[in-house]
N, C-alpha and C. Protein backbone atom coordinates (compact mmCIF):
# COMPACT_ATOMS: atom_id res chain seq x y z
N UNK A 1 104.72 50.35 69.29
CA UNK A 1 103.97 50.85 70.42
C UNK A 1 104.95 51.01 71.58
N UNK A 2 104.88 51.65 72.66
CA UNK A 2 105.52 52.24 73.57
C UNK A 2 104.75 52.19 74.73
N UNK A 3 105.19 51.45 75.59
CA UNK A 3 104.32 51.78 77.17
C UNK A 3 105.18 52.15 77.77
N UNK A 4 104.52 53.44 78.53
CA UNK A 4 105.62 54.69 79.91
C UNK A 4 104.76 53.73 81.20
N UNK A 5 105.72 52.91 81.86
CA UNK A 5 105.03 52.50 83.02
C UNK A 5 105.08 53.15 84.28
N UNK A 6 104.46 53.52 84.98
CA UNK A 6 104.53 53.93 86.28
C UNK A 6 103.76 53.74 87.61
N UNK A 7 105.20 53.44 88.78
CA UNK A 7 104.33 52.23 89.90
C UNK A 7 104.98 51.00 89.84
N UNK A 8 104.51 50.16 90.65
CA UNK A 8 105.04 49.10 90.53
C UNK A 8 104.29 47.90 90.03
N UNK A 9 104.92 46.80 89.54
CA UNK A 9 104.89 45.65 88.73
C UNK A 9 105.23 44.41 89.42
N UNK A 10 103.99 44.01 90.01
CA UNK A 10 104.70 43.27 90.51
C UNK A 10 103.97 41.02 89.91
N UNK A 11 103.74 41.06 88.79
CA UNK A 11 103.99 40.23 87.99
C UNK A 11 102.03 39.69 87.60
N UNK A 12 101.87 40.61 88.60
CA UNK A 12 100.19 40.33 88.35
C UNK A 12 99.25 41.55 88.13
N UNK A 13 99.66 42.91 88.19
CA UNK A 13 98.93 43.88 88.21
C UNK A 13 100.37 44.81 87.68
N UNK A 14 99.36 45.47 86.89
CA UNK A 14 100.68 46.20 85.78
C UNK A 14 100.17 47.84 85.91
N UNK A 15 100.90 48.48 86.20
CA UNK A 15 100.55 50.34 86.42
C UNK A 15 100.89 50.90 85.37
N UNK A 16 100.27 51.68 84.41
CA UNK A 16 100.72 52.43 83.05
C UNK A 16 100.47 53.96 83.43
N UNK A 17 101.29 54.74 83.14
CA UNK A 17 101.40 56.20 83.16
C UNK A 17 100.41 56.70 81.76
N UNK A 18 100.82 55.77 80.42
CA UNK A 18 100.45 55.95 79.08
C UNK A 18 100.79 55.13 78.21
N UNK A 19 100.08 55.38 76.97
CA UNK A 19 100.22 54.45 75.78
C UNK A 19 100.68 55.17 74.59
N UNK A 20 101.52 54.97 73.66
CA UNK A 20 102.00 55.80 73.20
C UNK A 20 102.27 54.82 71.64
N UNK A 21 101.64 55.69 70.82
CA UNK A 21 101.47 54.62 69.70
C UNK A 21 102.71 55.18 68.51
N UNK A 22 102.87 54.54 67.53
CA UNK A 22 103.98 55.29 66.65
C UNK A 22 103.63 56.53 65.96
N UNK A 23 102.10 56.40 65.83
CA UNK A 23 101.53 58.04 65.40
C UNK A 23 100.72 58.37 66.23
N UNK A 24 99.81 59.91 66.52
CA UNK A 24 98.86 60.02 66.74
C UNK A 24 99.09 60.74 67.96
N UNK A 25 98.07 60.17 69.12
CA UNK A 25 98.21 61.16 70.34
C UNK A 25 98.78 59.76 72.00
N UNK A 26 99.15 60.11 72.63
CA UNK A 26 98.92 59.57 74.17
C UNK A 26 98.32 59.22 74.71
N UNK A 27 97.90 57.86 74.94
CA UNK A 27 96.55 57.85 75.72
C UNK A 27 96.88 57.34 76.83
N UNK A 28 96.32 58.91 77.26
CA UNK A 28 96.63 58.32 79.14
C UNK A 28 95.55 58.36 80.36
N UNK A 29 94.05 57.79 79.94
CA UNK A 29 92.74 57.34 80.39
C UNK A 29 91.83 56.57 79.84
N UNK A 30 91.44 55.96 80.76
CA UNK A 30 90.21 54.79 79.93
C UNK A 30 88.95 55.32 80.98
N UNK A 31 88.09 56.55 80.15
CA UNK A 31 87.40 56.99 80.86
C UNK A 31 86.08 56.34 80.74
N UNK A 32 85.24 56.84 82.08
CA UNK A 32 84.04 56.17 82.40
C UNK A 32 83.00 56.78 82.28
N UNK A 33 83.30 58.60 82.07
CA UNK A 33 82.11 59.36 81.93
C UNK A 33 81.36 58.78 80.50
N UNK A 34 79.89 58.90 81.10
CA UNK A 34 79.21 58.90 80.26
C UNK A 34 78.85 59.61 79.71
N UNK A 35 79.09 61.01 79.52
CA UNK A 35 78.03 62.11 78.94
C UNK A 35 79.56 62.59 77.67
N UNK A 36 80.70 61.75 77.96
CA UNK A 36 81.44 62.79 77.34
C UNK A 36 81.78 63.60 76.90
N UNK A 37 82.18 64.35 77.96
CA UNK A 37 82.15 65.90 78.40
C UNK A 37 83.82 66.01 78.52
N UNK A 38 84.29 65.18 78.59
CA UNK A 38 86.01 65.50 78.65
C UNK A 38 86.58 65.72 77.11
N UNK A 39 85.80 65.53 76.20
CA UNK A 39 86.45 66.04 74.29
C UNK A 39 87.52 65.62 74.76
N UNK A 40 87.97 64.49 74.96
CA UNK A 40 89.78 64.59 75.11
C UNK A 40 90.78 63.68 73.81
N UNK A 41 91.39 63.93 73.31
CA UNK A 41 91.82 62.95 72.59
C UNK A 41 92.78 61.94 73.09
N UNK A 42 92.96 62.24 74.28
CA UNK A 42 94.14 61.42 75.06
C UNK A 42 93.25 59.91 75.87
N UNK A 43 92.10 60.08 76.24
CA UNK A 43 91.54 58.84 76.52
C UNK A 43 90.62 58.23 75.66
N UNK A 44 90.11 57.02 76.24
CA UNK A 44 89.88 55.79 75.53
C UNK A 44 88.16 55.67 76.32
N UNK A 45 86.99 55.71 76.17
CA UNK A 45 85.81 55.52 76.82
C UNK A 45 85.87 54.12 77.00
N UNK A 46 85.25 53.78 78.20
CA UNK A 46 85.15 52.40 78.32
C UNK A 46 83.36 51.82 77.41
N UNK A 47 83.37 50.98 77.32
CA UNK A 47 81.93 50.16 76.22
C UNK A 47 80.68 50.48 77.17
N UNK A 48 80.81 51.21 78.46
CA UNK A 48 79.58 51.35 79.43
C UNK A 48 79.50 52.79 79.06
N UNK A 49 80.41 53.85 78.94
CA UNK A 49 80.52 54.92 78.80
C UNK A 49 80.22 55.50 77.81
N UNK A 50 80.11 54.26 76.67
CA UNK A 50 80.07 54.98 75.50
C UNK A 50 78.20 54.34 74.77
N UNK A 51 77.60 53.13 75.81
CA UNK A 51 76.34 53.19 75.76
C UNK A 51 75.62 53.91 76.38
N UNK A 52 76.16 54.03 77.53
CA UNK A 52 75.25 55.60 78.17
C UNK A 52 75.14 56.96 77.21
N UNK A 53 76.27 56.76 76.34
CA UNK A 53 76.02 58.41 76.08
C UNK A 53 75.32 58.03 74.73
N UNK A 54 75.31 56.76 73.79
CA UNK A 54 74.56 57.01 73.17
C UNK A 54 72.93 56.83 73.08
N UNK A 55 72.59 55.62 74.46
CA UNK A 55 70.81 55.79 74.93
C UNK A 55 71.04 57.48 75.20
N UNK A 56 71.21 58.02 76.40
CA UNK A 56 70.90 59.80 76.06
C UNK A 56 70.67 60.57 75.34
N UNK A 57 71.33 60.02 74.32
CA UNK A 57 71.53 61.18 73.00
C UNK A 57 70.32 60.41 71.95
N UNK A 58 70.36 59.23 72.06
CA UNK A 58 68.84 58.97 71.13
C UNK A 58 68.00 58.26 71.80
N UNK A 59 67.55 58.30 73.01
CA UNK A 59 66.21 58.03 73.63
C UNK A 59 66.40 56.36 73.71
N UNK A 60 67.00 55.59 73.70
CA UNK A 60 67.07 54.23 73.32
C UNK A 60 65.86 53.59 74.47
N UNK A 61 66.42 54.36 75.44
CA UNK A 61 65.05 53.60 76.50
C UNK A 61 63.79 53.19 76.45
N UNK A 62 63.03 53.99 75.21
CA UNK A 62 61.59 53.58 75.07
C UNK A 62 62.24 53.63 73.42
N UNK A 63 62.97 53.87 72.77
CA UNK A 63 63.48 53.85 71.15
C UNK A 63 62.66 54.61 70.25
N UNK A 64 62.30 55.52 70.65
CA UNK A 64 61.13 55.96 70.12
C UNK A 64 61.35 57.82 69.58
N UNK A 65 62.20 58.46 70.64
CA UNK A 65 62.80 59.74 70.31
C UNK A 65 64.15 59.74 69.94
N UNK A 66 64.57 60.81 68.73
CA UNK A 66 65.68 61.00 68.37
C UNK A 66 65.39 62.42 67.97
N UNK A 67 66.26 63.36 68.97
CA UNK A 67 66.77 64.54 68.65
C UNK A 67 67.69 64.64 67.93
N UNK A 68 67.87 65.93 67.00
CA UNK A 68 68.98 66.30 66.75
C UNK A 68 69.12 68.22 66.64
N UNK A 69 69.84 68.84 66.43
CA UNK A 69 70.53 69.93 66.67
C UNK A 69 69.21 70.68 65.29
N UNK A 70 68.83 72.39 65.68
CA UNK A 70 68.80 73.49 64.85
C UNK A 70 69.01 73.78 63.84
N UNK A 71 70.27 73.74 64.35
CA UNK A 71 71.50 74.88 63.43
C UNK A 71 72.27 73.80 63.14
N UNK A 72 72.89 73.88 61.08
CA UNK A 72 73.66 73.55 60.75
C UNK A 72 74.77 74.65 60.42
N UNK A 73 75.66 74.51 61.46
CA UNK A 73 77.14 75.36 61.76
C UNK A 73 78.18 75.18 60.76
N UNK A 74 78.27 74.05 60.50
CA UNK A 74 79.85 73.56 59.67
C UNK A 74 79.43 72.80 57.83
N UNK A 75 79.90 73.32 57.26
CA UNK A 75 79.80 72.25 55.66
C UNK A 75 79.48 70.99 56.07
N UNK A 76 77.83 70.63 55.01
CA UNK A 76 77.86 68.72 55.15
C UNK A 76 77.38 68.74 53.97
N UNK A 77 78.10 67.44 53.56
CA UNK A 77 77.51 66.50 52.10
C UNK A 77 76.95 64.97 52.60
N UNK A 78 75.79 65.01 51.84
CA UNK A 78 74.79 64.05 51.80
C UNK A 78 75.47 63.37 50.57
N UNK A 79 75.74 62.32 50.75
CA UNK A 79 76.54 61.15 49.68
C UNK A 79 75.31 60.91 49.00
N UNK A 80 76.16 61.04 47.51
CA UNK A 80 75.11 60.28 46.32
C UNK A 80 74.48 58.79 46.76
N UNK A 81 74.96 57.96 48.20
CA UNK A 81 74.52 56.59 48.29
C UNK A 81 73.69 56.85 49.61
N UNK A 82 73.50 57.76 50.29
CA UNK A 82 73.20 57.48 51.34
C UNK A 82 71.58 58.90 51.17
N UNK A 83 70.85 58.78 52.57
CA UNK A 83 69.64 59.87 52.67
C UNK A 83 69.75 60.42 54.21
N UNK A 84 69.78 61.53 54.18
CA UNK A 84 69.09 62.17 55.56
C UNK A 84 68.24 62.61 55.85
N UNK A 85 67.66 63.11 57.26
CA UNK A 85 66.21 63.21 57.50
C UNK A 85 66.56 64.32 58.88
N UNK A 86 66.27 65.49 58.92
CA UNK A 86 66.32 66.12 60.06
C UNK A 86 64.73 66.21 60.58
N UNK A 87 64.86 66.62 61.93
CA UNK A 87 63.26 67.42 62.16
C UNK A 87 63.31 68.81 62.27
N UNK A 88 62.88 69.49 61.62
CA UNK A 88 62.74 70.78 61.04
C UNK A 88 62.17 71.69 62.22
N UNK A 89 62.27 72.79 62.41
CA UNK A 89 62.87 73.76 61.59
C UNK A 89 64.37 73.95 61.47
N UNK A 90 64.93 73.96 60.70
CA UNK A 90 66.70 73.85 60.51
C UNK A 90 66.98 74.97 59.76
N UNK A 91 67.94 76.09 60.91
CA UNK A 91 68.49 76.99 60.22
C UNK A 91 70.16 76.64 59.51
N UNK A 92 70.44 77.09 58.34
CA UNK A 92 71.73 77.06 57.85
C UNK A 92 72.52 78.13 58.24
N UNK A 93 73.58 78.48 58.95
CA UNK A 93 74.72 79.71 59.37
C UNK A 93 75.01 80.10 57.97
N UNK A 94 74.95 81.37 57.62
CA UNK A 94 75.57 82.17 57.03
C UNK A 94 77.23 81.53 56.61
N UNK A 95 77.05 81.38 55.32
CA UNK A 95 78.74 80.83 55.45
C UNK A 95 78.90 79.08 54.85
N UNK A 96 77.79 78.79 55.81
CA UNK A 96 77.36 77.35 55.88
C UNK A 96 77.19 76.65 54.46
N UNK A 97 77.57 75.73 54.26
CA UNK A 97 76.75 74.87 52.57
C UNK A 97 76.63 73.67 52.76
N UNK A 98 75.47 73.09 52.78
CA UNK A 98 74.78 71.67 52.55
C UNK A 98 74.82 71.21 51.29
N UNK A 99 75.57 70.02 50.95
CA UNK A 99 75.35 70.08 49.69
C UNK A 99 74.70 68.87 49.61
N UNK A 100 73.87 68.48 48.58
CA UNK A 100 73.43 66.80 48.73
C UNK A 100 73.49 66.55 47.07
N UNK A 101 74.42 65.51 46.87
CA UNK A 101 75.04 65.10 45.67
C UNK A 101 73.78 64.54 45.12
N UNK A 102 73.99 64.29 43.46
CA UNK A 102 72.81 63.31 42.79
C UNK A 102 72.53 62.11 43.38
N UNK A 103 71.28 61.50 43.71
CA UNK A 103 71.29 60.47 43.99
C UNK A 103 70.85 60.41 45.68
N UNK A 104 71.61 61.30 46.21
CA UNK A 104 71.19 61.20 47.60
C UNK A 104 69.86 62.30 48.14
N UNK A 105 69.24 62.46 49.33
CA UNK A 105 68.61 62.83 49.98
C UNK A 105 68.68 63.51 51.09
N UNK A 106 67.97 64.58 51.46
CA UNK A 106 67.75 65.24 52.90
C UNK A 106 66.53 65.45 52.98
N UNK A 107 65.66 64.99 53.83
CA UNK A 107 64.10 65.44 54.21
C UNK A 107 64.17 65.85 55.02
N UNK A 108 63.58 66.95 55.28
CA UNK A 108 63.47 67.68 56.89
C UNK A 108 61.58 67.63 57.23
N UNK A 109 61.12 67.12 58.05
CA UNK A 109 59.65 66.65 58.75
C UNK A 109 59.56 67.86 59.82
């Protein structure tokens, strides 16, 4: 691992420019947004940032709603061990293939 420090150090509070691991990418933020909206691969969400965005995204507040998306855009496989469940109506893109192996499941309600 590699730390780029920048600022001063002065034996109790430490300034980092970035983190820099032996593979991979730079991380040079420990962000706070919650809606994560920055797609970045360079920062790190903090554990507040990353419960906000997931109560939003599934209703956790009363636990009771869970959206999810239309349109399936990109290839998915449903594992022979596992089941899914969309709420319907669900269009497939042209192009698109769902596949759901023996054993596993997709219900759409």
């Amino acid at each position: 691992m590699t730390i780029i420090k920048d600022g001063n150090i002065d034996g109790t509070k430490r300034s980092f420019r970035e983190i820099e691991l032996t593979s991979g990418t730079s991380i040079n933020e420990i962000s706070i947004d919650g809606t994560l909206a920055g797609d970045s691969d360079d920062a790190i969400p903090t554990e507040k940032a990353v419960k906000t965005y997931v109560d939003t995204q599934h209703g956790a507040e009363d636990d009771i709603f869970y959206e999810n998306g239309q349109t399936v855009s990109t290839d998915y496989t449903v594992a022979a061990t596992r089941n899914a469940m969309s709420a319907g109506p669900i269009t497939i893109d042209t192009g698109v293939t769902v596949t759901i192996a023996t054993g596993g499941t997709w219900t759409i309600v």
